[in-house]
PDB file of N, CA and C in Angstrom:
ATOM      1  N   UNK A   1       0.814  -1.171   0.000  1.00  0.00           N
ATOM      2  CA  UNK A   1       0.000   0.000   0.000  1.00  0.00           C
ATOM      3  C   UNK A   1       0.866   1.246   0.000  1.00  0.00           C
ATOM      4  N   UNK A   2       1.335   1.352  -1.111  1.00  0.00           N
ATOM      5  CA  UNK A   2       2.266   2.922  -1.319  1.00  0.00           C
ATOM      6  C   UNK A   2       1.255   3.612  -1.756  1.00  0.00           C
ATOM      7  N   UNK A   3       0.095   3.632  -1.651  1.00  0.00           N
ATOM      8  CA  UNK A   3      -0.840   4.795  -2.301  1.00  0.00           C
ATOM      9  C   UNK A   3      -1.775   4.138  -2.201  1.00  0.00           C
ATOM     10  N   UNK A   4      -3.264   4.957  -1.960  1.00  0.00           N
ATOM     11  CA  UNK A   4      -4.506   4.260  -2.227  1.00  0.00           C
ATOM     12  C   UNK A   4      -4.743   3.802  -3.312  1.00  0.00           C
ATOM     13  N   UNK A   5      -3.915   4.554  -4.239  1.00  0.00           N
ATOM     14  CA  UNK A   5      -4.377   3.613  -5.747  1.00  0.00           C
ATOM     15  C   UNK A   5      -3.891   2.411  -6.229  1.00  0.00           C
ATOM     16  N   UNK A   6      -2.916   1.860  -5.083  1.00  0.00           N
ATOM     17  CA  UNK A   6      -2.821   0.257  -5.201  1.00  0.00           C
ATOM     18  C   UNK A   6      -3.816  -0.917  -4.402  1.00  0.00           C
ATOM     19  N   UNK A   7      -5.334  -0.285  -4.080  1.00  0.00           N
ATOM     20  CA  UNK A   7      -5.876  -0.800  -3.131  1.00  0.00           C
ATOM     21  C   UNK A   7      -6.917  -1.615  -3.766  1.00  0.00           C
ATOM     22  N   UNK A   8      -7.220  -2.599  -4.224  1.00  0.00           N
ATOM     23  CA  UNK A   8      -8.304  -2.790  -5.423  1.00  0.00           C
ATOM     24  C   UNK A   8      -9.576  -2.033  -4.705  1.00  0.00           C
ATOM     25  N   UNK A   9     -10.627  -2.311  -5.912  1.00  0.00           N
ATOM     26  CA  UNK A   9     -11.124  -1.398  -5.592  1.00  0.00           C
ATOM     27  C   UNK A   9     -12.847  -1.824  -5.101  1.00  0.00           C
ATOM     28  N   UNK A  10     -13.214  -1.276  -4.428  1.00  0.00           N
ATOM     29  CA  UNK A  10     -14.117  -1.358  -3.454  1.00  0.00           C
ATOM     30  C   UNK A  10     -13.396  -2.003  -1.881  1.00  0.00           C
ATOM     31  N   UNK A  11     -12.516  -1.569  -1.892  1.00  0.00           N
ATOM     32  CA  UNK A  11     -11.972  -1.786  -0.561  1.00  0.00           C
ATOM     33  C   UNK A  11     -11.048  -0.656   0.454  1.00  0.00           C
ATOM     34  N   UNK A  12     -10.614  -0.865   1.542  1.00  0.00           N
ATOM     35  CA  UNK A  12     -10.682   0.409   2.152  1.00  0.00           C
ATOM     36  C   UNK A  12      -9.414  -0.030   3.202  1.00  0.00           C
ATOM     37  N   UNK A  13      -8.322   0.675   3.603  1.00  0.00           N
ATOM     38  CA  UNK A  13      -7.089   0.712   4.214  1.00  0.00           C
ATOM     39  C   UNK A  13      -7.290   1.399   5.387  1.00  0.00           C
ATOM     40  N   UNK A  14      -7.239   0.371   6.739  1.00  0.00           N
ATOM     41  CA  UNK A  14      -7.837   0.668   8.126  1.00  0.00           C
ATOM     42  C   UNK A  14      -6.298   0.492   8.850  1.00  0.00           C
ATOM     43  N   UNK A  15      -5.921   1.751   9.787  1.00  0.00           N
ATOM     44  CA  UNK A  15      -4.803   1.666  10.382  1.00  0.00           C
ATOM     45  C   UNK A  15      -5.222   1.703  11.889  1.00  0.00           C
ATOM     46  N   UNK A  16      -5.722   1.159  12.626  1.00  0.00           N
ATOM     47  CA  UNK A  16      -6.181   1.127  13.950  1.00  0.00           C
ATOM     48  C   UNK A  16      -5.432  -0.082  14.615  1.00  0.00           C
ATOM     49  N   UNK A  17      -5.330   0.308  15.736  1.00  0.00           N
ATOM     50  CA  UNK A  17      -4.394  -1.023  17.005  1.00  0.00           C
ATOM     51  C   UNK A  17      -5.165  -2.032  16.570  1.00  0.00           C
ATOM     52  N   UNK A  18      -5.346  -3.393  16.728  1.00  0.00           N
ATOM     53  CA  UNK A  18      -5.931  -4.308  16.826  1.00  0.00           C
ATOM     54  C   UNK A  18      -6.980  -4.539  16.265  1.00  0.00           C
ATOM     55  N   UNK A  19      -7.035  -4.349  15.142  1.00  0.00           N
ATOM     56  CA  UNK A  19      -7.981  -3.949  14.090  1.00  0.00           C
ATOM     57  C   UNK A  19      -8.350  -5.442  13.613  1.00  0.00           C
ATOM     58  N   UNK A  20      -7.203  -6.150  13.516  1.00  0.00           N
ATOM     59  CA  UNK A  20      -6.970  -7.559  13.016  1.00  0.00           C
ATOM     60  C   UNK A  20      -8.189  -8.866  13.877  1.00  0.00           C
ATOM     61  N   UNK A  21      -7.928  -7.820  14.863  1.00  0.00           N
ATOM     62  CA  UNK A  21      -9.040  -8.458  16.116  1.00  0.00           C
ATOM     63  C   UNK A  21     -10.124  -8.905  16.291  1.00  0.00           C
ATOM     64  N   UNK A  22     -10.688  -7.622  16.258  1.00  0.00           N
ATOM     65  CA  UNK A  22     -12.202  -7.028  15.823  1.00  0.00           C
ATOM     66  C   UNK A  22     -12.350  -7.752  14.030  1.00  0.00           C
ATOM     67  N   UNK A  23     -11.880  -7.780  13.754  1.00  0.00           N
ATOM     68  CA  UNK A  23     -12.670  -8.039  11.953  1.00  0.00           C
ATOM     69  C   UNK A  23     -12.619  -9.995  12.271  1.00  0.00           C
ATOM     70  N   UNK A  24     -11.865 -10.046  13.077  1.00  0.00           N
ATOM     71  CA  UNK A  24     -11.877 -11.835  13.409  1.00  0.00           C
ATOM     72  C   UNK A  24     -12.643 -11.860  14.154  1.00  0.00           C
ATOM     73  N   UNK A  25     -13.187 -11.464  14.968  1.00  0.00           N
ATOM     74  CA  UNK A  25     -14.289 -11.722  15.896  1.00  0.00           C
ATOM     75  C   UNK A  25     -15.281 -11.171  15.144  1.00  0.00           C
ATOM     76  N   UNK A  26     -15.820 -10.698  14.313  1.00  0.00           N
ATOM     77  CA  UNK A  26     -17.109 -10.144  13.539  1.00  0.00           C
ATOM     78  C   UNK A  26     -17.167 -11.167  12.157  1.00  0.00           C
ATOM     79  N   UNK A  27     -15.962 -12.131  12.281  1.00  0.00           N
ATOM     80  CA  UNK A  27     -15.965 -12.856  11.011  1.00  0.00           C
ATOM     81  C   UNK A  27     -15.957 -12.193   9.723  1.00  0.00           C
ATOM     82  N   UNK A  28     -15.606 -10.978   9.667  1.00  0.00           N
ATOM     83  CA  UNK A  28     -14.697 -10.357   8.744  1.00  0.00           C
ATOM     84  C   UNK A  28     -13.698 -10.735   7.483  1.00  0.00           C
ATOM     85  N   UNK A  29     -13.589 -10.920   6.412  1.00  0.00           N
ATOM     86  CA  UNK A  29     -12.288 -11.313   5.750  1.00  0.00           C
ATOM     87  C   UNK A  29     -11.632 -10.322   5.771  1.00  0.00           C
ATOM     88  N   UNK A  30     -10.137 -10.563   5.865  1.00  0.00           N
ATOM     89  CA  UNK A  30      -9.054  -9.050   6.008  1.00  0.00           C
ATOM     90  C   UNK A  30      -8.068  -9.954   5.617  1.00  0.00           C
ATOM     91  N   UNK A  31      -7.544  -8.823   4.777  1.00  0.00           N
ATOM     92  CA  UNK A  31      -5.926  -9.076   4.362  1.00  0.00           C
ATOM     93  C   UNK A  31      -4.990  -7.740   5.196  1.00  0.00           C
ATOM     94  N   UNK A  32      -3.855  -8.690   5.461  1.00  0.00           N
ATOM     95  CA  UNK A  32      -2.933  -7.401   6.552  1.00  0.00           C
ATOM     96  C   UNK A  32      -2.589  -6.565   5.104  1.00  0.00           C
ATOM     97  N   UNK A  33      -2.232  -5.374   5.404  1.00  0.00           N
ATOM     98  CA  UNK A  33      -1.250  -4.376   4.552  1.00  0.00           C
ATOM     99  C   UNK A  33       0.062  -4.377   4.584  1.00  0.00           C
ATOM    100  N   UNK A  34       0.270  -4.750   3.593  1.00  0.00           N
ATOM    101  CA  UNK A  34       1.911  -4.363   3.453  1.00  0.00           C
ATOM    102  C   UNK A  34       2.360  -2.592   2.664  1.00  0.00           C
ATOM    103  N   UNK A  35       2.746  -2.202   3.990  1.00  0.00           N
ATOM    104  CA  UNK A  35       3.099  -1.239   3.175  1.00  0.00           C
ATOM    105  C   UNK A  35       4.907  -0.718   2.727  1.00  0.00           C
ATOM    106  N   UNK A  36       5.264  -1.547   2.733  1.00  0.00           N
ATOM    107  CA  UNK A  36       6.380  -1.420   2.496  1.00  0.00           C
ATOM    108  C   UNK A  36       7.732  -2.537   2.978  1.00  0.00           C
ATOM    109  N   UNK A  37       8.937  -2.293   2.894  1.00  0.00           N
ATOM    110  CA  UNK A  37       9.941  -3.003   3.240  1.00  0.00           C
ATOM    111  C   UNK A  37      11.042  -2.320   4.184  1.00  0.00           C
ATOM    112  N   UNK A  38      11.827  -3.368   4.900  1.00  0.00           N
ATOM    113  CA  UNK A  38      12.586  -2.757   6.044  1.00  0.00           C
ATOM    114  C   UNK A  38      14.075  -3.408   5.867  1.00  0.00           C
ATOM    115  N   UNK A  39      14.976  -3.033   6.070  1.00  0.00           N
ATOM    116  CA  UNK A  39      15.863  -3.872   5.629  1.00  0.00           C
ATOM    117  C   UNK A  39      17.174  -3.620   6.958  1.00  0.00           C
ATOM    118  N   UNK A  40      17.120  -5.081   7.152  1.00  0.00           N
ATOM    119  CA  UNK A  40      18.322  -5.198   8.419  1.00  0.00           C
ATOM    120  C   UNK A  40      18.793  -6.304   8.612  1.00  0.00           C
ATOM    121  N   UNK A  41      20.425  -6.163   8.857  1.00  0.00           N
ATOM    122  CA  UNK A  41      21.353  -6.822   8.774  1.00  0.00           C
ATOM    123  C   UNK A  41      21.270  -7.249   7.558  1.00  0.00           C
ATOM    124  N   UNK A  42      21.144  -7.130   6.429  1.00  0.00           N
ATOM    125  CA  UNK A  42      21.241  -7.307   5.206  1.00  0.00           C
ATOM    126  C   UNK A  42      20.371  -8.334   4.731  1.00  0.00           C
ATOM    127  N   UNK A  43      19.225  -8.258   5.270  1.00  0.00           N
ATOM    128  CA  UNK A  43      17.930  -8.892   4.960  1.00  0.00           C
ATOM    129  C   UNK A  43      16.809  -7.880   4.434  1.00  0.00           C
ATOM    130  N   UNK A  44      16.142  -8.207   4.064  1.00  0.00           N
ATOM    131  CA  UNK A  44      14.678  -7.468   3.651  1.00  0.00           C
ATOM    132  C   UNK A  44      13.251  -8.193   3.987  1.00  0.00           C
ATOM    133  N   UNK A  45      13.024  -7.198   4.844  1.00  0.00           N
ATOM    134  CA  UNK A  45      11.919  -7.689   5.633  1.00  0.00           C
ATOM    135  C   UNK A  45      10.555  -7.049   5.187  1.00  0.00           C
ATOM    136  N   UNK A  46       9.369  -7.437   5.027  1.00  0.00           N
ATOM    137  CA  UNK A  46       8.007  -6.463   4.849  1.00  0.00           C
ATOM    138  C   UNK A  46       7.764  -6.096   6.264  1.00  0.00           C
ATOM    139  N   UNK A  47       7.032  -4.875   5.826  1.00  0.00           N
ATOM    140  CA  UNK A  47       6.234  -3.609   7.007  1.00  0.00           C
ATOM    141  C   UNK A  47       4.564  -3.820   6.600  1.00  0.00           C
ATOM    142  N   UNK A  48       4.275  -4.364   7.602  1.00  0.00           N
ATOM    143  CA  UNK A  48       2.625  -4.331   7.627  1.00  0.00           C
ATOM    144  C   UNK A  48       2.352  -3.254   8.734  1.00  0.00           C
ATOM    145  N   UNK A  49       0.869  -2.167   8.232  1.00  0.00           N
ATOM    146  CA  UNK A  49       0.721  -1.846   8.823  1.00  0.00           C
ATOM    147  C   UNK A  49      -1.234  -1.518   8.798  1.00  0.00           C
ATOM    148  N   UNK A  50      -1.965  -2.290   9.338  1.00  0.00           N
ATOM    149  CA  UNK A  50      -3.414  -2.173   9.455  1.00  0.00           C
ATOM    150  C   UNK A  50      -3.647  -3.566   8.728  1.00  0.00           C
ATOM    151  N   UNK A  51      -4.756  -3.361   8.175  1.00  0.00           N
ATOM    152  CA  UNK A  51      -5.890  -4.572   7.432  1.00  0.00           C
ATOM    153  C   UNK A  51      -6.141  -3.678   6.505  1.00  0.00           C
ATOM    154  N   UNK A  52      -6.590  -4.466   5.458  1.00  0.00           N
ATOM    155  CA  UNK A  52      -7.537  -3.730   3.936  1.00  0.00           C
ATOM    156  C   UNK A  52      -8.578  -5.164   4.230  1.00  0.00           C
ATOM    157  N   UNK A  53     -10.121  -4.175   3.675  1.00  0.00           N
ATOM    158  CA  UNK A  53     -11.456  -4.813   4.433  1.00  0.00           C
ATOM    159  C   UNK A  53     -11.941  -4.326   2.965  1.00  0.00           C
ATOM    160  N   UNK A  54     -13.202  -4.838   2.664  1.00  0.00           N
ATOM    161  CA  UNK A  54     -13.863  -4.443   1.806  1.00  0.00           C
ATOM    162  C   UNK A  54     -14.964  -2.998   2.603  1.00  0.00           C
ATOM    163  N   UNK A  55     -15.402  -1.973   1.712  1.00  0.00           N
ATOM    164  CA  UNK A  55     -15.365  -0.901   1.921  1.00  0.00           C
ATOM    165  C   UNK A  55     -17.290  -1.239   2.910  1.00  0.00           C
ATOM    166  N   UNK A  56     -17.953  -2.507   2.680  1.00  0.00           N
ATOM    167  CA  UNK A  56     -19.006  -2.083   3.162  1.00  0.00           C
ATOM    168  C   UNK A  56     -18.847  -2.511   4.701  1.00  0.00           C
ATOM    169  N   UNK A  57     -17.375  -2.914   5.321  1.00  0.00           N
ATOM    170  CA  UNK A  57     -17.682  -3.889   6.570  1.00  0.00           C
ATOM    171  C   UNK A  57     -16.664  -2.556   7.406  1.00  0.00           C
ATOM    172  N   UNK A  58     -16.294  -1.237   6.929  1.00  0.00           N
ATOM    173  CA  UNK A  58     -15.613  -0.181   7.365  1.00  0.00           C
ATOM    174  C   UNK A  58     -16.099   0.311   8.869  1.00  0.00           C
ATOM    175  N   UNK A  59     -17.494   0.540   8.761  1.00  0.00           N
ATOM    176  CA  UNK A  59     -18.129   1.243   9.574  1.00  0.00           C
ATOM    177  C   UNK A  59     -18.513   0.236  10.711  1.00  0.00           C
ATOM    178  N   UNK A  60     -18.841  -0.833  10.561  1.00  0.00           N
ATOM    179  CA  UNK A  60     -18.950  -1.901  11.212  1.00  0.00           C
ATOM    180  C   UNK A  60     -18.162  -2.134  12.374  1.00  0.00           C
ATOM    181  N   UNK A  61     -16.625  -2.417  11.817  1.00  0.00           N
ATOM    182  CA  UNK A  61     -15.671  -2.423  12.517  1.00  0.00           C
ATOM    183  C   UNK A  61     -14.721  -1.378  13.037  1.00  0.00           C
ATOM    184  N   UNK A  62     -15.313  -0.065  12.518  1.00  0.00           N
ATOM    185  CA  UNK A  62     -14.708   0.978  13.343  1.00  0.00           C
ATOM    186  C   UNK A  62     -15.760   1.061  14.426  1.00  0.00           C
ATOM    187  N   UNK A  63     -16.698   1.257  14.295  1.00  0.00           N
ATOM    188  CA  UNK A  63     -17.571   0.939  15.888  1.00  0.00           C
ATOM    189  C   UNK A  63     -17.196   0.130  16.907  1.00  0.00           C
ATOM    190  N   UNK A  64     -16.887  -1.440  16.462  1.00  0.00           N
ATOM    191  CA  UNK A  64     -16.626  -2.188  17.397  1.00  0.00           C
ATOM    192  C   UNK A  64     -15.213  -1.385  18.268  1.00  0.00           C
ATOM    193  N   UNK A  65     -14.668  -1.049  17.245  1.00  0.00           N
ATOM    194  CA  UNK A  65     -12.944  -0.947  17.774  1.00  0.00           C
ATOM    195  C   UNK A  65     -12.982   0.209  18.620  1.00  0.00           C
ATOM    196  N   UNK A  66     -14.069   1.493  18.297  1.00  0.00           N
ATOM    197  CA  UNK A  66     -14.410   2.314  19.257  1.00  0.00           C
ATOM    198  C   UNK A  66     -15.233   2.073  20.614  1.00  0.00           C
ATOM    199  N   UNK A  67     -15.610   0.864  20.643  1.00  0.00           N
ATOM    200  CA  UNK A  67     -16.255   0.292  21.746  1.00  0.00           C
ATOM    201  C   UNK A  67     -15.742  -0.445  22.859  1.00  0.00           C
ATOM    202  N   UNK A  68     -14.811  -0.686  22.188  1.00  0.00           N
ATOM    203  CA  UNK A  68     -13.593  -1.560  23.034  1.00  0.00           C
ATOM    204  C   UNK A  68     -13.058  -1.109  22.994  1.00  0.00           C
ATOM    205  N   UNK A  69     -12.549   0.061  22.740  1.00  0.00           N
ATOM    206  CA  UNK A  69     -11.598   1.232  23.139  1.00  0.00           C
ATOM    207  C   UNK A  69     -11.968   1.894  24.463  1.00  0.00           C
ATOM    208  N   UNK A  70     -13.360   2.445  24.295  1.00  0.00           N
ATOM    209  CA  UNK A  70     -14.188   2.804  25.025  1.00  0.00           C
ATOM    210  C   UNK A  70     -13.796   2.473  26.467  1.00  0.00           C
ATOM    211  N   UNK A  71     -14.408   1.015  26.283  1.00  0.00           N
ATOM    212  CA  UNK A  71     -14.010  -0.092  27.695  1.00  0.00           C
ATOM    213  C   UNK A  71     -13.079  -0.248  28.556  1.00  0.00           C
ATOM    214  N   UNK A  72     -11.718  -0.147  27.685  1.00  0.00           N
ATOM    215  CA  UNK A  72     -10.311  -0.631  27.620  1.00  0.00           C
ATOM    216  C   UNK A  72      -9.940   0.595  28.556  1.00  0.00           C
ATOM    217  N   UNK A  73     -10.172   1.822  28.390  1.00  0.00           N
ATOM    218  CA  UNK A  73      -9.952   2.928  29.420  1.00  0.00           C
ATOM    219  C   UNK A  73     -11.147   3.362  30.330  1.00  0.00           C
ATOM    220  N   UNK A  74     -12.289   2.674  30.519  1.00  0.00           N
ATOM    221  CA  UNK A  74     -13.407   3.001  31.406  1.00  0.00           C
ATOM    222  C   UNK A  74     -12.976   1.838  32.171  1.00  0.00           C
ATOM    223  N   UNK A  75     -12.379   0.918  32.381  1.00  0.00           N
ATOM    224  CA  UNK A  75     -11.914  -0.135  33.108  1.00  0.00           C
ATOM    225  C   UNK A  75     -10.267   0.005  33.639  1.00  0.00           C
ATOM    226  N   UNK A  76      -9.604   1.012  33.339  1.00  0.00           N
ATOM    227  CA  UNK A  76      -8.261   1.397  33.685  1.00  0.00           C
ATOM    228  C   UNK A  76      -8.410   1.959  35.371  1.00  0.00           C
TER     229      UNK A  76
END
């Protein structure tokens, strides 16, 4: 994901903590993002960073993740 315009299309690039979470517990399909490469000790490693979801399950799972966010510091 170097640009939204490598994202096919009807789908949508979600960068939230534990995002991976929530779309598995809602039974969600998600592919992680790769957005790039890292390179150390003379290896090359990929950089994931979020899930890509199809664009109608967006709102869905930003709720949940705001709900359990919610929690996560009303229980601190």
């Amino acid at each position: 994901m170097w640009s939204e315009k490598c994202l096919p299309p009807g789908t949508v690039h979600l960068r939230l903590p534990r995002l991976f979470q929530v779309a598995k517990r809602l039974g969600i399909d998600y592919a992680p993002a790769m957005v790039g490469f890292d390179y150390r000790n003379g290896r090359c490693l990929p950089v994931f960073d979020g899930i890509v979801v199809c664009t109608e399950f967006k709102q869905a799972i930003l709720e949940v993740c705001c709900g359990m966010t919610s929690i996560f510091f009303l229980n601190a």
